[in-house]
Protein backbone atom coordinates (compact mmCIF):
# COMPACT_ATOMS: atom_id res chain seq x y z
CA UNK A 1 46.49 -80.03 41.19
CA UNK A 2 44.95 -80.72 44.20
CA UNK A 3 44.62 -78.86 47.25
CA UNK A 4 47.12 -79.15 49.89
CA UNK A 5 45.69 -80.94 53.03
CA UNK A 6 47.67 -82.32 56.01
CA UNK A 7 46.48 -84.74 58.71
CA UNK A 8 47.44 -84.35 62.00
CA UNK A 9 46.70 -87.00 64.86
CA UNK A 10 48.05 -85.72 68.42
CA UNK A 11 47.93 -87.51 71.86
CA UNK A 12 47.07 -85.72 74.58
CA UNK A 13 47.44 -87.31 78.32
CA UNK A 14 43.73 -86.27 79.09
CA UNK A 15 40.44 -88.08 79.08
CA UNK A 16 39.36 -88.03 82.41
CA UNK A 17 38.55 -84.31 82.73
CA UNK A 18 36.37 -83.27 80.19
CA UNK A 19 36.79 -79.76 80.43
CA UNK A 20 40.38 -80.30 79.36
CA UNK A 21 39.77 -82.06 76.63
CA UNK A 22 37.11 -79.67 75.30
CA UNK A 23 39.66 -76.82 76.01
CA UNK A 24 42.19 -78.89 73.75
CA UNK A 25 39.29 -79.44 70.81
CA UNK A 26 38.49 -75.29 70.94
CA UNK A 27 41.94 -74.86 70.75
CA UNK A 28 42.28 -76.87 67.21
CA UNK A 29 38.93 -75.97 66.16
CA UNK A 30 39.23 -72.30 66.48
CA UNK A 31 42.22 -71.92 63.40
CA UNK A 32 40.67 -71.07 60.65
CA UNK A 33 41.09 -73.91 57.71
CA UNK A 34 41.20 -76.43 60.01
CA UNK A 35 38.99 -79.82 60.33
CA UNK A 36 38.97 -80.94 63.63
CA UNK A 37 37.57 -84.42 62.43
CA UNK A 38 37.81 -87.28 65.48
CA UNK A 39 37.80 -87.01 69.03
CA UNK A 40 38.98 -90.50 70.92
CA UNK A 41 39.24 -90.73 74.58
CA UNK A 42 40.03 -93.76 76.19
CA UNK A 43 39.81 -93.47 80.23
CA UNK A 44 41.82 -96.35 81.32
CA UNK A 45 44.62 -95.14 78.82
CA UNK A 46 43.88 -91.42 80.30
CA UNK A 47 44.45 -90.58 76.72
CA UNK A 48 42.67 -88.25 74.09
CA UNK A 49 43.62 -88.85 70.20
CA UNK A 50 42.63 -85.70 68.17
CA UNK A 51 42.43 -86.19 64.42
CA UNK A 52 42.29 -82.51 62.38
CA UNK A 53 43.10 -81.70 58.34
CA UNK A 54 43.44 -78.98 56.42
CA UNK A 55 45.97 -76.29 55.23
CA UNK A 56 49.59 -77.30 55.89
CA UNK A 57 49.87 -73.89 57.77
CA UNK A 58 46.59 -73.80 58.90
CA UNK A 59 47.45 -77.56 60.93
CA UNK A 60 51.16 -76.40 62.15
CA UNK A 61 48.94 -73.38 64.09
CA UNK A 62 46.60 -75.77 65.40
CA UNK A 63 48.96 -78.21 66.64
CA UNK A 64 51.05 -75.66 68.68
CA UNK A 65 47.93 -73.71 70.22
CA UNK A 66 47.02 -77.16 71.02
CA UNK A 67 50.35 -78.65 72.94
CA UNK A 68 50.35 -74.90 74.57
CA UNK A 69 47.10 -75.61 76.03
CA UNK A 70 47.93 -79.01 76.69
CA UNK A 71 50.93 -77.47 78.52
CA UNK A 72 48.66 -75.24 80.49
CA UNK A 73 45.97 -77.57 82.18
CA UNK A 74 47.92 -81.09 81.90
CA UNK A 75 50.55 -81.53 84.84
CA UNK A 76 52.46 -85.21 84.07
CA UNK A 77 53.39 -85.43 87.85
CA UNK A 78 49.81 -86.16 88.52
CA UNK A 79 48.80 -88.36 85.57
CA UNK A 80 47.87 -91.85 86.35
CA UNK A 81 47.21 -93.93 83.14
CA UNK A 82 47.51 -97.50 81.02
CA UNK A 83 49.05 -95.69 78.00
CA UNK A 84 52.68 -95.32 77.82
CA UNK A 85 53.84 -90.97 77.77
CA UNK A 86 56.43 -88.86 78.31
CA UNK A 87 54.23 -85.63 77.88
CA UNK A 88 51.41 -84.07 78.24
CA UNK A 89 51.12 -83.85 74.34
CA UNK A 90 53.03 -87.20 73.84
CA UNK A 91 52.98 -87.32 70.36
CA UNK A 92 52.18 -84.73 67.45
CA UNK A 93 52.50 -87.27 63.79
CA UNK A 94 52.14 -85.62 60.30
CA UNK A 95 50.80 -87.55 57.57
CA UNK A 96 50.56 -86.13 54.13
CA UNK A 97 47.15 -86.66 52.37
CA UNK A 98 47.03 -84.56 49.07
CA UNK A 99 49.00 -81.55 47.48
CA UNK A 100 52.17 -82.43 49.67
CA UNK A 101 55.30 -85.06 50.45
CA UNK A 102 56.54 -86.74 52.82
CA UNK A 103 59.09 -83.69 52.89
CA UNK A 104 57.00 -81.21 53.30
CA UNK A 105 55.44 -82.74 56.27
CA UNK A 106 59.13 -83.58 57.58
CA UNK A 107 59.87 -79.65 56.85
CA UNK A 108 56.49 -78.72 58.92
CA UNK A 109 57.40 -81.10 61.93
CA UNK A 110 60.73 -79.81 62.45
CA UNK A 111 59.49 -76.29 61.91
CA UNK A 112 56.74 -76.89 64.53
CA UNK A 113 59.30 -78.71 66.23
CA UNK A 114 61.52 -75.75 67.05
CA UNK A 115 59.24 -73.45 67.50
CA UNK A 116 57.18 -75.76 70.87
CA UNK A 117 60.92 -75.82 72.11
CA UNK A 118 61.60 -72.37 72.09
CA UNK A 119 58.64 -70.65 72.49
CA UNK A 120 56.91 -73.16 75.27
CA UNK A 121 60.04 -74.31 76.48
CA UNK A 122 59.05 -77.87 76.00
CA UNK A 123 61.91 -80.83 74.57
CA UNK A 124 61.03 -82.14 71.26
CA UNK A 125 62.29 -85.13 69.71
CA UNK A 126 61.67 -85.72 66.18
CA UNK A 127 60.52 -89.39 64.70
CA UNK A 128 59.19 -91.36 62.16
CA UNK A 129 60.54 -89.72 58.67
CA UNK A 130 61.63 -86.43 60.59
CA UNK A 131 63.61 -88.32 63.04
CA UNK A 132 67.59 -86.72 63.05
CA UNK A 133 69.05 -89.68 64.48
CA UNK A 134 68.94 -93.85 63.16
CA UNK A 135 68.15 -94.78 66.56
CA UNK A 136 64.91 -92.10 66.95
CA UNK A 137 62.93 -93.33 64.44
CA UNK A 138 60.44 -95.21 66.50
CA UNK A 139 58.26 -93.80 68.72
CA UNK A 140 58.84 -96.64 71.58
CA UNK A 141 62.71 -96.05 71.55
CA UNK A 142 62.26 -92.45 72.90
CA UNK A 143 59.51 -93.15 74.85
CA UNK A 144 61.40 -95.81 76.95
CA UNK A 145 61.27 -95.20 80.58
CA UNK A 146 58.14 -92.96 79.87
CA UNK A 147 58.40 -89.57 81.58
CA UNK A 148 59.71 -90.75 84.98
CA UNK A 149 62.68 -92.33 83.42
CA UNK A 150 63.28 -89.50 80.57
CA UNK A 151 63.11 -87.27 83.97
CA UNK A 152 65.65 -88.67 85.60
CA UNK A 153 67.77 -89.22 82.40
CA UNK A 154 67.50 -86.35 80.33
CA UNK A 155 70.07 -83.95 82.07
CA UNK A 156 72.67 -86.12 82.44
CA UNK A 157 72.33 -89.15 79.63
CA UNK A 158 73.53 -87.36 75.79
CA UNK A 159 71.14 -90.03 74.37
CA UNK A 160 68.11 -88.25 75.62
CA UNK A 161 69.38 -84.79 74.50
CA UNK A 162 66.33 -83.40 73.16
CA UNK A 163 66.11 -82.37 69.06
CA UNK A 164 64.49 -79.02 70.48
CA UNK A 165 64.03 -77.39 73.72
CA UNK A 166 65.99 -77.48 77.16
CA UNK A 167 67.34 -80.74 78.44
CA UNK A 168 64.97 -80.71 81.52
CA UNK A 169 61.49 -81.50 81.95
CA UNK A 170 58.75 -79.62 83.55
CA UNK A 171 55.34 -80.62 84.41
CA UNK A 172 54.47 -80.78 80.68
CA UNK A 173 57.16 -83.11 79.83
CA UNK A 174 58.65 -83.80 76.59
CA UNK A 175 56.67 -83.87 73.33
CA UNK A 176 57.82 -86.25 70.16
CA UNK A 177 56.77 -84.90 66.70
CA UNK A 178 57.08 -86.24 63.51
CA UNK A 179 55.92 -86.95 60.13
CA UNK A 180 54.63 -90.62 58.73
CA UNK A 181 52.39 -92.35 56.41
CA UNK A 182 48.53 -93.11 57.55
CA UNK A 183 49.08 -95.54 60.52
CA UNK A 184 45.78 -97.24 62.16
CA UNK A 185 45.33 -97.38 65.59
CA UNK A 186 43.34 -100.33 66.42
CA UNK A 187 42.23 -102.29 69.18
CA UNK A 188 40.94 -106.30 69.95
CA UNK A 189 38.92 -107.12 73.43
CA UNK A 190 39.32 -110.63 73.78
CA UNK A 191 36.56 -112.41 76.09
CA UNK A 192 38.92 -112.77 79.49
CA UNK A 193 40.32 -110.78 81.72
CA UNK A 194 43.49 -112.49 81.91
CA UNK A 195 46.20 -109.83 80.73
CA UNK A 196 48.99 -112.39 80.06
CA UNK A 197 46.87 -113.73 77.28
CA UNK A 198 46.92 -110.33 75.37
CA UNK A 199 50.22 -109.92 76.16
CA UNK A 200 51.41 -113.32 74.19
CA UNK A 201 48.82 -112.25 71.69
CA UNK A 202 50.97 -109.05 71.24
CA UNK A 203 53.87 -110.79 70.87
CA UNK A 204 53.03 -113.36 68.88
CA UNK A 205 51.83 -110.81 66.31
CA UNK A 206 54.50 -108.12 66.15
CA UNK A 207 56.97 -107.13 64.24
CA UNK A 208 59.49 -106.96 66.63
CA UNK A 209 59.04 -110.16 68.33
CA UNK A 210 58.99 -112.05 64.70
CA UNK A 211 55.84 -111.59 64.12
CA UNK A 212 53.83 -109.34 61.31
CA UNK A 213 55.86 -106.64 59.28
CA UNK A 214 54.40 -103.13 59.89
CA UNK A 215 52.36 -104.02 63.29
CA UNK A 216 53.28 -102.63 67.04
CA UNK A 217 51.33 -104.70 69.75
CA UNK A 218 50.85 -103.85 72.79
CA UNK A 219 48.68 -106.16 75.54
CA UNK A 220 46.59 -104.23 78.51
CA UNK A 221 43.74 -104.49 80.75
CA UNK A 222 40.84 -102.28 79.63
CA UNK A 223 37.97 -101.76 81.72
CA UNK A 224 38.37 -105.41 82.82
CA UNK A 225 39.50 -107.31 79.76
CA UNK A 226 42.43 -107.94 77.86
CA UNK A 227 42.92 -105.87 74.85
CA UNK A 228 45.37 -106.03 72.52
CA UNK A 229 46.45 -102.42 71.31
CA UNK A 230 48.07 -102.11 68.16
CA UNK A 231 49.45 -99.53 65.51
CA UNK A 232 49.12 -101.00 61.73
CA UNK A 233 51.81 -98.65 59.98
CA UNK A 234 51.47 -100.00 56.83
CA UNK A 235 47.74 -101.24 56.16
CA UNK A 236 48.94 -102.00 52.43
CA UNK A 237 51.80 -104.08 53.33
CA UNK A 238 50.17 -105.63 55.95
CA UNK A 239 46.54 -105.53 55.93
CA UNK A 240 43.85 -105.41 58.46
CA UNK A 241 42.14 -108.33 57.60
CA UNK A 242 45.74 -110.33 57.75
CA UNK A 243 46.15 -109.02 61.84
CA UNK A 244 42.42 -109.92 62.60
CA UNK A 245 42.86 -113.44 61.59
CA UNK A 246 46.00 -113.64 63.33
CA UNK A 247 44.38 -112.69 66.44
CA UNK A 248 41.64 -115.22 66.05
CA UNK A 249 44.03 -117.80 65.86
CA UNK A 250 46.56 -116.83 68.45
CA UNK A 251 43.60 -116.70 71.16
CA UNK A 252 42.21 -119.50 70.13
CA UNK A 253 45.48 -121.60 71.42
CA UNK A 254 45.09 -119.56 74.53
CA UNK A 255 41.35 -120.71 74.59
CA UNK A 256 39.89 -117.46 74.68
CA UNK A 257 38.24 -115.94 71.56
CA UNK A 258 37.95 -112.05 70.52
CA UNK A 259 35.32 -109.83 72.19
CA UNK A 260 34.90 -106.73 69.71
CA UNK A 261 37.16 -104.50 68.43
CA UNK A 262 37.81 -100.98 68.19
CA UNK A 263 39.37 -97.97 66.00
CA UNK A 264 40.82 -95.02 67.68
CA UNK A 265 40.67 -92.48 65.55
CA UNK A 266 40.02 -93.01 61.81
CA UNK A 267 41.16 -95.06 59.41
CA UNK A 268 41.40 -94.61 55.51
CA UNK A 269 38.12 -95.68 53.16
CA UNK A 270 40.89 -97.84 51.18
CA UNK A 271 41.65 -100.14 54.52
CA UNK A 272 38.09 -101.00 54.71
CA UNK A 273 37.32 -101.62 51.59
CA UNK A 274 40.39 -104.00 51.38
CA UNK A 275 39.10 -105.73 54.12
CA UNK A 276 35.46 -106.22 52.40
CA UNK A 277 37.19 -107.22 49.37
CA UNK A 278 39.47 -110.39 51.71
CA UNK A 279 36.28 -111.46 53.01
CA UNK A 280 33.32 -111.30 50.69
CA UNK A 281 35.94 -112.97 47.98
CA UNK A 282 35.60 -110.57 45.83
CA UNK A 283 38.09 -111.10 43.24
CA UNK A 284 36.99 -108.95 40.07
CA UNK A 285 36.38 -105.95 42.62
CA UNK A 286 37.20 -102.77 41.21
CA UNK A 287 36.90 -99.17 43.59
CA UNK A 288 34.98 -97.51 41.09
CA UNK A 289 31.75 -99.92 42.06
CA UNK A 290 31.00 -97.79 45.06
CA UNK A 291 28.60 -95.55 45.08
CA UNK A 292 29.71 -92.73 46.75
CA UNK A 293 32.98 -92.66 45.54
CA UNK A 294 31.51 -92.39 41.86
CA UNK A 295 28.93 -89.83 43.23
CA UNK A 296 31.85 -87.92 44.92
CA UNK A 297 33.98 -88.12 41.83
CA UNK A 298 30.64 -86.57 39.92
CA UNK A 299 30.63 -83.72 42.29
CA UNK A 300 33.75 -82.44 42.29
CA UNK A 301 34.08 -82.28 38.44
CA UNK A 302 30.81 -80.35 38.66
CA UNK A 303 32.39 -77.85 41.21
CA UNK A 304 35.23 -77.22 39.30
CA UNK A 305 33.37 -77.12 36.19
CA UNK A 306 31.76 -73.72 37.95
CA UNK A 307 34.96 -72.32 39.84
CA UNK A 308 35.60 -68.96 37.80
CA UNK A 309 38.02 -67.47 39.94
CA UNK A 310 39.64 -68.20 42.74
CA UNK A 311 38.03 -66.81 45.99
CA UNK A 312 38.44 -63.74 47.58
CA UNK A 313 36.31 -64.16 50.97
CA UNK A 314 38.39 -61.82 53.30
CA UNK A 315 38.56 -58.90 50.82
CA UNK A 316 34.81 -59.30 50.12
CA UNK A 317 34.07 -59.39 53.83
CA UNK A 318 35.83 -56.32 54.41
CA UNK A 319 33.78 -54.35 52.11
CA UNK A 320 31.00 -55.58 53.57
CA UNK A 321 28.74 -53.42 56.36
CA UNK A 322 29.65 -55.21 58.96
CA UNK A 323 32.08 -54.24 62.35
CA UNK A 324 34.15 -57.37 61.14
CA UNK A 325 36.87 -58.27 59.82
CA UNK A 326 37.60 -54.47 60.59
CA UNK A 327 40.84 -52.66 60.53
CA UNK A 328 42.96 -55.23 63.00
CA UNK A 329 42.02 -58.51 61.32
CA UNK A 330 43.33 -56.16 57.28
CA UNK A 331 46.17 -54.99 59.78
CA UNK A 332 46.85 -58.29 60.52
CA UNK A 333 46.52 -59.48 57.03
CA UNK A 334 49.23 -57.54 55.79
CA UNK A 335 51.28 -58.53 58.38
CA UNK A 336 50.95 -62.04 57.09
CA UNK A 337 51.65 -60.46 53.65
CA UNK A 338 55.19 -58.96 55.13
CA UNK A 339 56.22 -62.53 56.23
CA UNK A 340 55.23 -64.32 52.81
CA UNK A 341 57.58 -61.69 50.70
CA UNK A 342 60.47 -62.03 53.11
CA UNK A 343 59.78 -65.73 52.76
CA UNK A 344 60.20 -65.24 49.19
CA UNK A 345 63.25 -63.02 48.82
CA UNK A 346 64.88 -65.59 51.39
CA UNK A 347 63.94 -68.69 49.24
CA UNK A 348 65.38 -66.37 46.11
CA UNK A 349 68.71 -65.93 47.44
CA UNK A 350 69.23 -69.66 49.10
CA UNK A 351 71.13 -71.90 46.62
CA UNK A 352 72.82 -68.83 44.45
CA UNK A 353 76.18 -69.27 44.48
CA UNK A 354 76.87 -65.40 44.75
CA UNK A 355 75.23 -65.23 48.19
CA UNK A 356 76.51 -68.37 49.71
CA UNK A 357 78.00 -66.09 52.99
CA UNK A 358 74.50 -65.24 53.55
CA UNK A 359 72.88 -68.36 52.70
CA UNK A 360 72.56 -69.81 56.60
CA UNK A 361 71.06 -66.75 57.69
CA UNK A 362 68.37 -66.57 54.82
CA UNK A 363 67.71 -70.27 55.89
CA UNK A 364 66.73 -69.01 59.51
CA UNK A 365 65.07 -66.22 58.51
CA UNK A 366 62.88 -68.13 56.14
CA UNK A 367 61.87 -70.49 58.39
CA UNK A 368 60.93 -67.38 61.04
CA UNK A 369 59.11 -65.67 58.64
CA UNK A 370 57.09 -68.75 57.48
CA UNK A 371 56.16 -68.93 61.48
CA UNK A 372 55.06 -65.31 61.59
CA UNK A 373 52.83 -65.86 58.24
CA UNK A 374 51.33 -68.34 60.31
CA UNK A 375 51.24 -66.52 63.54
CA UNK A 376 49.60 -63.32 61.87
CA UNK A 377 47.27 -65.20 59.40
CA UNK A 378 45.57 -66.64 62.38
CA UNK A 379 45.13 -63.44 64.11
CA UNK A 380 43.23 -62.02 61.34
CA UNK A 381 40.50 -64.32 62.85
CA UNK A 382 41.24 -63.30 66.27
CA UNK A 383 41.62 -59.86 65.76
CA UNK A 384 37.59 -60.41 64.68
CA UNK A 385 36.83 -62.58 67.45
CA UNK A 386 37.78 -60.53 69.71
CA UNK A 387 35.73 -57.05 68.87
CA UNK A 388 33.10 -59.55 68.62
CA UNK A 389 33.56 -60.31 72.52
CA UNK A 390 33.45 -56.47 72.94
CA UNK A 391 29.87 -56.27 71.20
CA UNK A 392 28.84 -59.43 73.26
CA UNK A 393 29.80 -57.94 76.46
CA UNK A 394 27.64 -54.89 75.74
CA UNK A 395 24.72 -56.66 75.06
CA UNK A 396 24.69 -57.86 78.37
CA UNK A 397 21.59 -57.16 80.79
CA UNK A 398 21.87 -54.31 83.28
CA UNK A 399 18.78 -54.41 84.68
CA UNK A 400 20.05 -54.99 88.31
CA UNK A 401 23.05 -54.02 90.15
CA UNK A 402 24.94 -57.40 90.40
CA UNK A 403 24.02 -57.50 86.10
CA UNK A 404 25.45 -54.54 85.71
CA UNK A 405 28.17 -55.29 87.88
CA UNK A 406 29.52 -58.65 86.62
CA UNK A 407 28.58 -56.47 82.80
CA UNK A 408 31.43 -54.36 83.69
CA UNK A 409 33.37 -56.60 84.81
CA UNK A 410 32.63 -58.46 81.16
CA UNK A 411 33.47 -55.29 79.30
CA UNK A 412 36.42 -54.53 80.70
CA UNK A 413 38.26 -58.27 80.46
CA UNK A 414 36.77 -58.36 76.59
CA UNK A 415 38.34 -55.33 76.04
CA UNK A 416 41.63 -55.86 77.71
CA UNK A 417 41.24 -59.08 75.16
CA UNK A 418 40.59 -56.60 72.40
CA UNK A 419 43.83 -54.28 72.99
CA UNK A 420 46.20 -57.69 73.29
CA UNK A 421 45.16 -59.07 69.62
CA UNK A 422 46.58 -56.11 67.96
CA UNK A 423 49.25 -55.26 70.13
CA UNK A 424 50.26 -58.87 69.46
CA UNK A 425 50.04 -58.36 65.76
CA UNK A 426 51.86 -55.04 66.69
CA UNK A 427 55.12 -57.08 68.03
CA UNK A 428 55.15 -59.90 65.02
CA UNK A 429 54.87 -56.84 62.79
CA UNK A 430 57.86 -55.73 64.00
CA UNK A 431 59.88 -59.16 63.39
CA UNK A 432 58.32 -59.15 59.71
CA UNK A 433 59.76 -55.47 59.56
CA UNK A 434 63.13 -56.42 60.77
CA UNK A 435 63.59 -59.52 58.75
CA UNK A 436 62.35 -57.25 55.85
CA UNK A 437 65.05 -55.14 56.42
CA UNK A 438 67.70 -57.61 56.72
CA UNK A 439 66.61 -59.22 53.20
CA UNK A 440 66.67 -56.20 51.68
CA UNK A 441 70.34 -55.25 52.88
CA UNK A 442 71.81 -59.26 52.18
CA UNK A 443 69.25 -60.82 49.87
CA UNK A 444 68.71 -61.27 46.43
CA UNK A 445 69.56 -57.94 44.54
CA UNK A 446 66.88 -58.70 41.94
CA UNK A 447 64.41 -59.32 45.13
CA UNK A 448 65.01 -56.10 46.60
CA UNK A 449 61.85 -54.36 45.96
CA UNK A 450 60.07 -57.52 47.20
CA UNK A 451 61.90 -57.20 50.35
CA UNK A 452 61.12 -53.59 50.60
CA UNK A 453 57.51 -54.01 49.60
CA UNK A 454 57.69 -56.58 52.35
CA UNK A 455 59.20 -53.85 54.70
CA UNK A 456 56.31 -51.41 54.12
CA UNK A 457 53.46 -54.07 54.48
CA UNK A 458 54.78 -54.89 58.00
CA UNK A 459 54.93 -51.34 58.82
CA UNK A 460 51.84 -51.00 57.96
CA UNK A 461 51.05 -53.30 59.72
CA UNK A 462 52.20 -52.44 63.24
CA UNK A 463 50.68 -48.54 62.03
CA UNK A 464 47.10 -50.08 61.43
CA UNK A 465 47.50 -52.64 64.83
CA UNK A 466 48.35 -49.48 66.34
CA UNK A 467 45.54 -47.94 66.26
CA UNK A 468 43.26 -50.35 67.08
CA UNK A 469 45.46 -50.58 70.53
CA UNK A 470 44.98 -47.15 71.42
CA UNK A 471 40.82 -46.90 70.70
CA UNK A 472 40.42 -50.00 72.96
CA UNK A 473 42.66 -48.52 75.63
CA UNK A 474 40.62 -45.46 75.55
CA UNK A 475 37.58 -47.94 77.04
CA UNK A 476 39.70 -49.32 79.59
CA UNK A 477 39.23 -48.49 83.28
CA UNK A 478 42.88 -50.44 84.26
CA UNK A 479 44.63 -47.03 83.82
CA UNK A 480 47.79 -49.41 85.02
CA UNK A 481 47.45 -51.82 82.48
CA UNK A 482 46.88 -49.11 79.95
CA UNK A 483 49.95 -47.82 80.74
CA UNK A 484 52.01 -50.27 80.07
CA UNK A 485 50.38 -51.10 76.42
CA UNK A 486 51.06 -48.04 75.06
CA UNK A 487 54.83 -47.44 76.37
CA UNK A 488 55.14 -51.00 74.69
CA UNK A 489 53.28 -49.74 71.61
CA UNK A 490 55.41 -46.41 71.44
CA UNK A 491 58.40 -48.36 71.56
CA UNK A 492 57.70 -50.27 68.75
CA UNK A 493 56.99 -47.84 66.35
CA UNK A 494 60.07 -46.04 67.55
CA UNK A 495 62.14 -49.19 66.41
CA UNK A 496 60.41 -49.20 63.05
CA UNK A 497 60.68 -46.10 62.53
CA UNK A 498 64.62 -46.96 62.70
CA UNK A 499 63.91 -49.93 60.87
CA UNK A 500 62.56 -48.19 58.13
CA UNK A 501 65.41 -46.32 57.70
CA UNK A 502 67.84 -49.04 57.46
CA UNK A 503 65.29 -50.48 54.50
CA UNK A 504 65.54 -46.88 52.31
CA UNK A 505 69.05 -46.86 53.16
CA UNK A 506 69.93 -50.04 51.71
CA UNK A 507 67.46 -49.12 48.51
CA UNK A 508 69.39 -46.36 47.68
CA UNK A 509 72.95 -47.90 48.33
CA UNK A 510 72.33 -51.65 46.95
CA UNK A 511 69.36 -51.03 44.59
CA UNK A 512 70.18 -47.54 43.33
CA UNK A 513 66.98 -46.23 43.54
CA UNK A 514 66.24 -42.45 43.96
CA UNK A 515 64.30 -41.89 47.42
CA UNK A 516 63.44 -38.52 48.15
């Protein structure tokens, strides 16, 4: 079977300040798993298209570290650009690509959905196949107005109640996430600058002015010529070749003729070759006479051929010599561990007749836990990255007195850094402990040791995170900030501690079992 990958193709409203855009690219490329694969930037649009693969849980992390950043540095009050947008990330699509449906990108988009809403505070509407209403299916209907008119309409018009989030916008705006099949953005310069032109052009050749099925057109003024932007949503149905003709045809009534043309973002090998096939005529064409697809097809029956067993990277690079992954990124681990069995017990009681009372609890308590797998998988990575800031900071020269100075100052923010990671792992801990606990008192009866193994991986968790807070407080000169860590810290083992009790309680009155 093959691996699951997702695609994932947000825009950002950002291209003019590169630093922002980098920011948003570190903050995809730094999940582990994930692909960050295109970068498009377009700076009459004042739009950045971002196209990343990979693990389906791996993406959903990448996506919301990116729309918080996004959130962070892009303010919507101040944007100035061609491209219709409501938000800073306007749009966050989901296409499926191999080892998953159209479902299980519609599960990940609402999932993601919910959690930008109430963790960022940003409204989400949902489109495309994850779209809860008729009427928010396409992305142009809830992007009508663009964010001035969503402003001014979203308290007080029930239309433009949000799927997620409060019914107000803030400097971020709203976002609109969904899940759809491969779309292709692409874009025709015709050779005028006349902007009515590619406006006719547009709607000459869309689908909603009785034109092509499956095409969007848009016409705008790009650095001094008329473009015609479109979005091809089903190259199969209606293929590439098909709108380029068109286009030809339409301008040449207009007496103007196409310029070049442009892709934002990528398009699938199957498009192109299509499109070779319309106009070299080649009728007895079969996909098997390219090269590198039969060279590709070659290589991966040779790698699987020589796969033996599946991988076991982290655990080997534990046992390594090395200062990482140390005892945050394993304590972090089995946090992620904690989250996957309460995912499971909750997945083994939903549907069972004999815990139907429970059943729309277990729902929102799988769907939490799924986000903390996510949330604690990541910081395995981070929990790494950041001891590695530590040893960077050391390293540092201190040869003079503003070196050593600005070292200090270095040491002390990487290790503040260092302290945060686990006592972050250290709080989602104790959600995958409490969830635990309530699994193991409502869930599945034949899923209670699950639960309860579940229970003692995320208490293990916060133990191990623990620990790793309290040697990097020991370097810190912020006796204040200290302080405050480890009050927090002793507070949450406190409520495990009661947590735990709840879980042996329920073993011995539901499961029977004999706990000393």
């Amino acid at each position: 079977m093959p691996k699951p990958i997702v695609e994932c193709i947000p825009n950002y409203s950002e291209a003019r300040r590169e630093e922002v855009v980098e920011a948003l690219m570190q903050a995809v490329a730094g999940v582990p798993g994930v692909f960050l694969l295109d970068r498009h930037s377009d700076l009459d649009h004042n739009r950045t298209v971002l196209t990343f693969a990979g693990a389906p849980s791996a993406v959903e992390q990448a996506a919301f570290r990116s729309i918080a950043k996004a959130a962070e540095l892009i303010d919507l009050d101040q944007h100035i650009g061609e491209h219709p947008r409501i938000g800073a990330t306007d749009v966050v699509p989901f296409v499926p690509i191999s080892g998953v449906s159209m479902q299980d990108c519609v599960e990940l988009a609402r999932r993601l959905g919910k959690r930008v809403g109430e963790e960022l505070g940003i409204p989400v509407y949902l489109y495309e196949e994850a779209a809860t209403r008729p009427e928010r299916r396409n992305l142009e209907d809830i992007r009508r107005g663009q964010y001035e008119g969503l402003k001014a309409e979203i308290g007080s018009n029930p239309g433009r109640e949000p799927d997620f989030g409060p019914s107000r916008l803030g400097k971020a705006g709203a976002t609109v996430i969904g899940a759809r099949f491969p779309l292709i953005a692409y874009n025709v310069y015709l050779n005028t600058g006349d902007v009515s032109v590619a406006k006719k052009i547009a709607k000459a050749i869309r689908h909603s002015s009785g034109g092509l099925r499956y095409l969007k057109g848009l016409g705008l003024l790009v650095e001094g010529m008329a473009q015609v932007s479109m979005n091809l949503t089903n190259y199969k149905e209606t293929p590439i070749a098909r709108v380029v003709e068109m286009i030809r045809s339409e301008a040449g009534r207009h007496g103007v003729a196409t310029h070049h043309s442009e892709l934002v973002g990528l398009i699938p090998e199957e498009a192109l070759v299509e499109a070779a096939v319309w106009y070299l005529q080649l009728d007895q064409f079969k996909p098997e006479q390219i090269l590198e697809r039969r060279l590709d097809a070659a290589l991966q029956e040779a790698a699987q051929a020589q796969e033996s067993a599946p991988p076991q990277a982290f655990l080997q690079a534990l046992a390594e010599g090395s200062p990482t992954p140390g005892g945050g990124s394993a304590s972090a681990y089995s946090g992620a561990a904690a989250a996957a069995l309460v995912a499971m017990v909750a997945r083994l009681t939903i549907g069972k007749k004999k815990y139907a009372a429970v059943e729309a609890r277990m729902k929102s308590i799988l769907e939490r836990a799924e986000a903390l797998r996510l949330i604690l998988t990541a910081a395995v990575e981070e929990d790494a990255a950041a001891f590695q800031a530590v040893m960077a900071a050391m390293k540092l020269p201190k040869e003079t007195a503003a070196q050593r100075e600005k070292r200090t100052q270095v040491i002390e923010q990487a290790t503040l850094q260092a302290a945060q990671v686990p006592l972050e792992v250290s709080r989602r801990a104790l959600e995958a402990l409490e969830l635990a606990a309530e699994v193991v008192e409502q869930g599945n009866l034949n899923a209670i040791s699950d639960g309860a193994s579940g229970a003692a991986q995320a208490h293990a968790a916060l133990t191990g995170a623990g620990y790793n807070v309290r040697i990097n407080l020991v370097g810190l000169k912020d006796q204040a900030a200290a302080s405050a860590m480890l009050a927090e810290l002793t507070d949450l083992e406190t409520q495990a501690s009661r947590l735990e009790g709840r879980v042996r309680a329920a073993l011995t009155e539901r499961g029977g079992m004999p706990l000393a």
